[in-house]
C-alpha atoms as a PDB file:
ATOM      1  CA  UNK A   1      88.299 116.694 109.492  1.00  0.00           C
ATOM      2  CA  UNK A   2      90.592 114.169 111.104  1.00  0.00           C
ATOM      3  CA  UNK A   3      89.259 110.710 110.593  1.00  0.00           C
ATOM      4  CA  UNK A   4      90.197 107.596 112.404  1.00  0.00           C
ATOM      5  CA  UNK A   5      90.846 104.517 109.909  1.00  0.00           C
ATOM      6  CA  UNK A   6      91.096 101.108 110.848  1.00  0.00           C
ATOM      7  CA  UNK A   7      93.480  98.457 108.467  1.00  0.00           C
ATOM      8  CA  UNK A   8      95.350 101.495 107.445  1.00  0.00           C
ATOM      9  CA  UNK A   9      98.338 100.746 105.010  1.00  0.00           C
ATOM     10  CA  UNK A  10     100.881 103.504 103.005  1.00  0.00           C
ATOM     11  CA  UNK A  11     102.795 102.691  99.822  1.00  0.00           C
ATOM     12  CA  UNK A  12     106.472 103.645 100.718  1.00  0.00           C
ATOM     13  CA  UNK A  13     109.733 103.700  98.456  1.00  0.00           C
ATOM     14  CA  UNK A  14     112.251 101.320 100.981  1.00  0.00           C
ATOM     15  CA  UNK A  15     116.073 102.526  99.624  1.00  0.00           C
ATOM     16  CA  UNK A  16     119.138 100.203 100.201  1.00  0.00           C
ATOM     17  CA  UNK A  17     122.491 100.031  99.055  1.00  0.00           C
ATOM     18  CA  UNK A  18     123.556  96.766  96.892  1.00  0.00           C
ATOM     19  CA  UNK A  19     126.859  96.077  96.370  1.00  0.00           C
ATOM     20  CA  UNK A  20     128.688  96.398  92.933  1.00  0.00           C
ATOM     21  CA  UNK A  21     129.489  93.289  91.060  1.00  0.00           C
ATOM     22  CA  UNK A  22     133.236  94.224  90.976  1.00  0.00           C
ATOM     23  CA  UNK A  23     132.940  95.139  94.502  1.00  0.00           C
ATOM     24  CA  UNK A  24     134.251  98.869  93.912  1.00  0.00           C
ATOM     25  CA  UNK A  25     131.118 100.486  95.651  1.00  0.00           C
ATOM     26  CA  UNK A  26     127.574 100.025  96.143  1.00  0.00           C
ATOM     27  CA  UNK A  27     124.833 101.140  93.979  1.00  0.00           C
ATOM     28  CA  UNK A  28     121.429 102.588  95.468  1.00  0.00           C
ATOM     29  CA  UNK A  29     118.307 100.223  94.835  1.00  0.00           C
ATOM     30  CA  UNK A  30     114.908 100.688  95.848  1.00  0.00           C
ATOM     31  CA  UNK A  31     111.638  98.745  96.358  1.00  0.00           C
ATOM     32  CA  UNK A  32     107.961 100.171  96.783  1.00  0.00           C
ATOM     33  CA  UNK A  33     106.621  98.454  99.847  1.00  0.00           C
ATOM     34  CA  UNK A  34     102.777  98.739 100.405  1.00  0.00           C
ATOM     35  CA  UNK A  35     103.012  98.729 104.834  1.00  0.00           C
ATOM     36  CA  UNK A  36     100.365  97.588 106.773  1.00  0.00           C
ATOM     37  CA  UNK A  37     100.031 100.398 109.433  1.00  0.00           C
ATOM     38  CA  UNK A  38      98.869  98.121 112.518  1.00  0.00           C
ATOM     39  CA  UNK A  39      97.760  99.394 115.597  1.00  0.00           C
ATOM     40  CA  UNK A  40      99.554 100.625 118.791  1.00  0.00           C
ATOM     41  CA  UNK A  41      98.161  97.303 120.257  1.00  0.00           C
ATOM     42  CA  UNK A  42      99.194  95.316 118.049  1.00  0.00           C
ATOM     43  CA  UNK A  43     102.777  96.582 117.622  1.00  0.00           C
ATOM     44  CA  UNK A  44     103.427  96.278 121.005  1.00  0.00           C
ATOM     45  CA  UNK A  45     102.355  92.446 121.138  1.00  0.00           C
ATOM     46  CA  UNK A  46     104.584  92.038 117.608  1.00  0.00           C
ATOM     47  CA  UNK A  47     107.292  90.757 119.789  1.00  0.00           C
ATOM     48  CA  UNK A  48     105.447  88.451 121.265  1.00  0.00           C
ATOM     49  CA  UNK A  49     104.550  87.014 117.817  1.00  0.00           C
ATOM     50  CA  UNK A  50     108.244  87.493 117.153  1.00  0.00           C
ATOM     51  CA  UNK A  51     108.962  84.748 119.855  1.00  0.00           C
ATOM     52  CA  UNK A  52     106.521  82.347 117.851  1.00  0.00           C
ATOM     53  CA  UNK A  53     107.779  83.200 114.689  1.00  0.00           C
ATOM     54  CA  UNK A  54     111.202  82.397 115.146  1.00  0.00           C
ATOM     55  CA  UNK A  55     110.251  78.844 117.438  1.00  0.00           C
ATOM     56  CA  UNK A  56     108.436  78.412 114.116  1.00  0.00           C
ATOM     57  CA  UNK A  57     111.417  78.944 111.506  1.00  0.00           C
ATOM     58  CA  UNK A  58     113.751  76.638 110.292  1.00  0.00           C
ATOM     59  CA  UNK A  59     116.143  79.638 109.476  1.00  0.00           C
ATOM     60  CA  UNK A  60     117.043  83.229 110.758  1.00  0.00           C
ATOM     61  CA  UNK A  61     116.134  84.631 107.453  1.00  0.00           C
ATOM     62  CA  UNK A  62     112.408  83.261 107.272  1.00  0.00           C
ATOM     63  CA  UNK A  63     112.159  84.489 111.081  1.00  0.00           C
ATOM     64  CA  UNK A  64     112.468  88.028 109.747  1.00  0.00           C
ATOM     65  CA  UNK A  65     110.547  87.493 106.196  1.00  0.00           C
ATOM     66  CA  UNK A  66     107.654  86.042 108.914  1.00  0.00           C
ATOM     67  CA  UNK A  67     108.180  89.117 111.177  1.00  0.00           C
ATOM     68  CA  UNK A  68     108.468  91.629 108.426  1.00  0.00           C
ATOM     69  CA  UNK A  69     104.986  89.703 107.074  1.00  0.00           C
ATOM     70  CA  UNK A  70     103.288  91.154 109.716  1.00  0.00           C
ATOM     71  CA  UNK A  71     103.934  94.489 108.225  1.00  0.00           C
ATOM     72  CA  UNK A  72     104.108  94.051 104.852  1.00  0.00           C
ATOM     73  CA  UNK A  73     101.296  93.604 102.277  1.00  0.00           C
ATOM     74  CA  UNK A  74     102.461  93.872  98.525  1.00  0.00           C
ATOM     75  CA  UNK A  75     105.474  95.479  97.027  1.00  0.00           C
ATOM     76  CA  UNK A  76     106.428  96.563  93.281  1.00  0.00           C
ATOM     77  CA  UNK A  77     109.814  96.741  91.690  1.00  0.00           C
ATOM     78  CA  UNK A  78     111.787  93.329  92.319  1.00  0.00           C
ATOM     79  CA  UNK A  79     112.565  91.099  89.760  1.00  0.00           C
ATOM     80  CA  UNK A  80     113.929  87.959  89.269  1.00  0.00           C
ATOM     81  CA  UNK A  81     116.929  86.271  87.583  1.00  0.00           C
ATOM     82  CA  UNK A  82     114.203  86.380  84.597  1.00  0.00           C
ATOM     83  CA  UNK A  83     113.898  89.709  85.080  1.00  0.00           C
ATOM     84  CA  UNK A  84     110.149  88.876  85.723  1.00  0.00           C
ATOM     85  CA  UNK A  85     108.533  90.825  87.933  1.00  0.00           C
ATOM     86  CA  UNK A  86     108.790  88.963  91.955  1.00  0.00           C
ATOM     87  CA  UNK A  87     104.896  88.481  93.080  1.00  0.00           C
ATOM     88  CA  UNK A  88     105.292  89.563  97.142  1.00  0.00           C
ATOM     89  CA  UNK A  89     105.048  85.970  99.621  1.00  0.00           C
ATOM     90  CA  UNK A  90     106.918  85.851 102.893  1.00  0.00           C
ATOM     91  CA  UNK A  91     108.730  83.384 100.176  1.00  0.00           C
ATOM     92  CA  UNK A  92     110.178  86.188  97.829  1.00  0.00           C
ATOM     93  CA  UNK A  93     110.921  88.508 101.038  1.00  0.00           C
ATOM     94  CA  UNK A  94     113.127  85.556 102.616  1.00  0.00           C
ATOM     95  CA  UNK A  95     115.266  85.772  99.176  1.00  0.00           C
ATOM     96  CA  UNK A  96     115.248  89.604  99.468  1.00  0.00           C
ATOM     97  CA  UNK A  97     116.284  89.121 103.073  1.00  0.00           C
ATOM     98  CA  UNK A  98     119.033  86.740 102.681  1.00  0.00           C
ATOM     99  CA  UNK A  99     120.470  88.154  99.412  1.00  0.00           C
ATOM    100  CA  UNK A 100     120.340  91.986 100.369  1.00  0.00           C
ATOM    101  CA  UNK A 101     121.954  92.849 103.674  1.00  0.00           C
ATOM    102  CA  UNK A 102     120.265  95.653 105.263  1.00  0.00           C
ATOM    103  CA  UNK A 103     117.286  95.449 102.991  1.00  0.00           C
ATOM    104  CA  UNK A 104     115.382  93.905 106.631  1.00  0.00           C
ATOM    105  CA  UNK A 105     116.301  97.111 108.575  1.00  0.00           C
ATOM    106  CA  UNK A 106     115.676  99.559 105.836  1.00  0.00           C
ATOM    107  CA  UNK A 107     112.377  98.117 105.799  1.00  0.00           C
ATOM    108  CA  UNK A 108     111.958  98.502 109.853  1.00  0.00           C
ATOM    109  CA  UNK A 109     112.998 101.998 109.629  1.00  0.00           C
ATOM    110  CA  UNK A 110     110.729 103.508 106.834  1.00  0.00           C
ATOM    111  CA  UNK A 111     107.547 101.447 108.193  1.00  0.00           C
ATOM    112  CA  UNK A 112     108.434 103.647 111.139  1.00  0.00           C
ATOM    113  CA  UNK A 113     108.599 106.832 109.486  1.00  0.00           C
ATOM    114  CA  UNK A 114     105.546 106.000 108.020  1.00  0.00           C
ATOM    115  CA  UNK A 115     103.486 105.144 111.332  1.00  0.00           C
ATOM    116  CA  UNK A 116     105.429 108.504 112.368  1.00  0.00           C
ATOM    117  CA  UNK A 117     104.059 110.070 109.474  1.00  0.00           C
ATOM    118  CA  UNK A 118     107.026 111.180 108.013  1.00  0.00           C
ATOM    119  CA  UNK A 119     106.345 112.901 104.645  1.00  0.00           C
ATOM    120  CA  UNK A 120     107.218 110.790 101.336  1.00  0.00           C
ATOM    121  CA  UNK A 121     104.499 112.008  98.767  1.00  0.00           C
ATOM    122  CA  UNK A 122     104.054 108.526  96.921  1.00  0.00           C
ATOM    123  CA  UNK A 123     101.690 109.088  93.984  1.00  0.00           C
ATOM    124  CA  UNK A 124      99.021 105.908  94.893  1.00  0.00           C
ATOM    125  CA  UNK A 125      98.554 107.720  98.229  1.00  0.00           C
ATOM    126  CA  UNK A 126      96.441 110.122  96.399  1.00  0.00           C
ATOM    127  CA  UNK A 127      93.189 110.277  94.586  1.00  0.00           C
ATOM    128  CA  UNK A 128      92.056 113.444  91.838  1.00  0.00           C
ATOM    129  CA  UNK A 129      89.478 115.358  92.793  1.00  0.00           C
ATOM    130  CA  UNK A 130      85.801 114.315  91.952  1.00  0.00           C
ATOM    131  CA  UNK A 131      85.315 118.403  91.182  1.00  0.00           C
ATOM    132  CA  UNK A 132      88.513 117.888  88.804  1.00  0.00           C
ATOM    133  CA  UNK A 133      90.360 120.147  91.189  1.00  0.00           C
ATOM    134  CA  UNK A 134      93.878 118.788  92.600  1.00  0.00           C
ATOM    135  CA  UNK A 135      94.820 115.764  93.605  1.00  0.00           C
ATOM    136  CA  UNK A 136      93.350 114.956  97.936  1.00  0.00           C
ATOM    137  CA  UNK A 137      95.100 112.729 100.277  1.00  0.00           C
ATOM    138  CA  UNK A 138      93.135 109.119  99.932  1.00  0.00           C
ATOM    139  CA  UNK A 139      92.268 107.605 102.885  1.00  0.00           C
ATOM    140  CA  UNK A 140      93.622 104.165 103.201  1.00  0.00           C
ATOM    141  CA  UNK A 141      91.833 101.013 103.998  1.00  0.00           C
END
């Protein structure tokens, strides 16, 4: 059965490179982004909003945290200087965005893959079986 869900979203592992304090290389980092799958509709007015956004923004880097909002709905895995765990805001992206270059278009490109529906098994995208059988695809609200 193929079933048409509105609000959709998809837990996704975004991977980025981070430079190396000694600057020899880069080490590979990673954040679980929760992606709100929008509409066709609405992703074609996005740059529309994008146009807003930006007349909005006192800075290039909250014009994409405010763009990348729009897509975005929770994330796991940053942390702080505290190494506390980094609630998601379009706050805590901007930092993300301004202190991780190419974090913004690694982000772009695997919310694509996921409207695409590129496989990347992420274990909250699936529920176990009420029969105790394995695991079904959940269907995301």
């Amino acid at each position: 059965m193929f079933k048409i869900v509105k609000n959709r979203t998809s837990w996704r592992t975004v991977t980025f490179n981070i430079s190396d304090e000694d600057g020899g290389g880069a080490t590979e980092a990673s954040i679980d982004i929760k992606f709100r799958l929008i509409s066709a509709d609405e992703l074609a007015a996005l740059p529309a909003k994008v146009t807003d956004v930006i007349a909005q923004s006192d800075s290039n880097t909250m014009a994409i945290a405010r763009t990348l909002d729009q897509i975005i709905a929770d994330w796991r895995g940053p942390v702080g200087d505290d190494d506390k765990p980094m609630d998601y805001s379009v706050d805590a992206l901007a930092v993300v965005i301004n202190n991780v270059d190419g974090f913004a278009s690694a982000a772009r490109d695997e919310y694509h893959r996921a409207r695409m529906g590129e496989a990347q098994v992420r274990l909250g995208n699936f529920n176990e079986s009420p029969d105790g059988g394995p695991p079904q695809a959940q269907v995301l609200q």
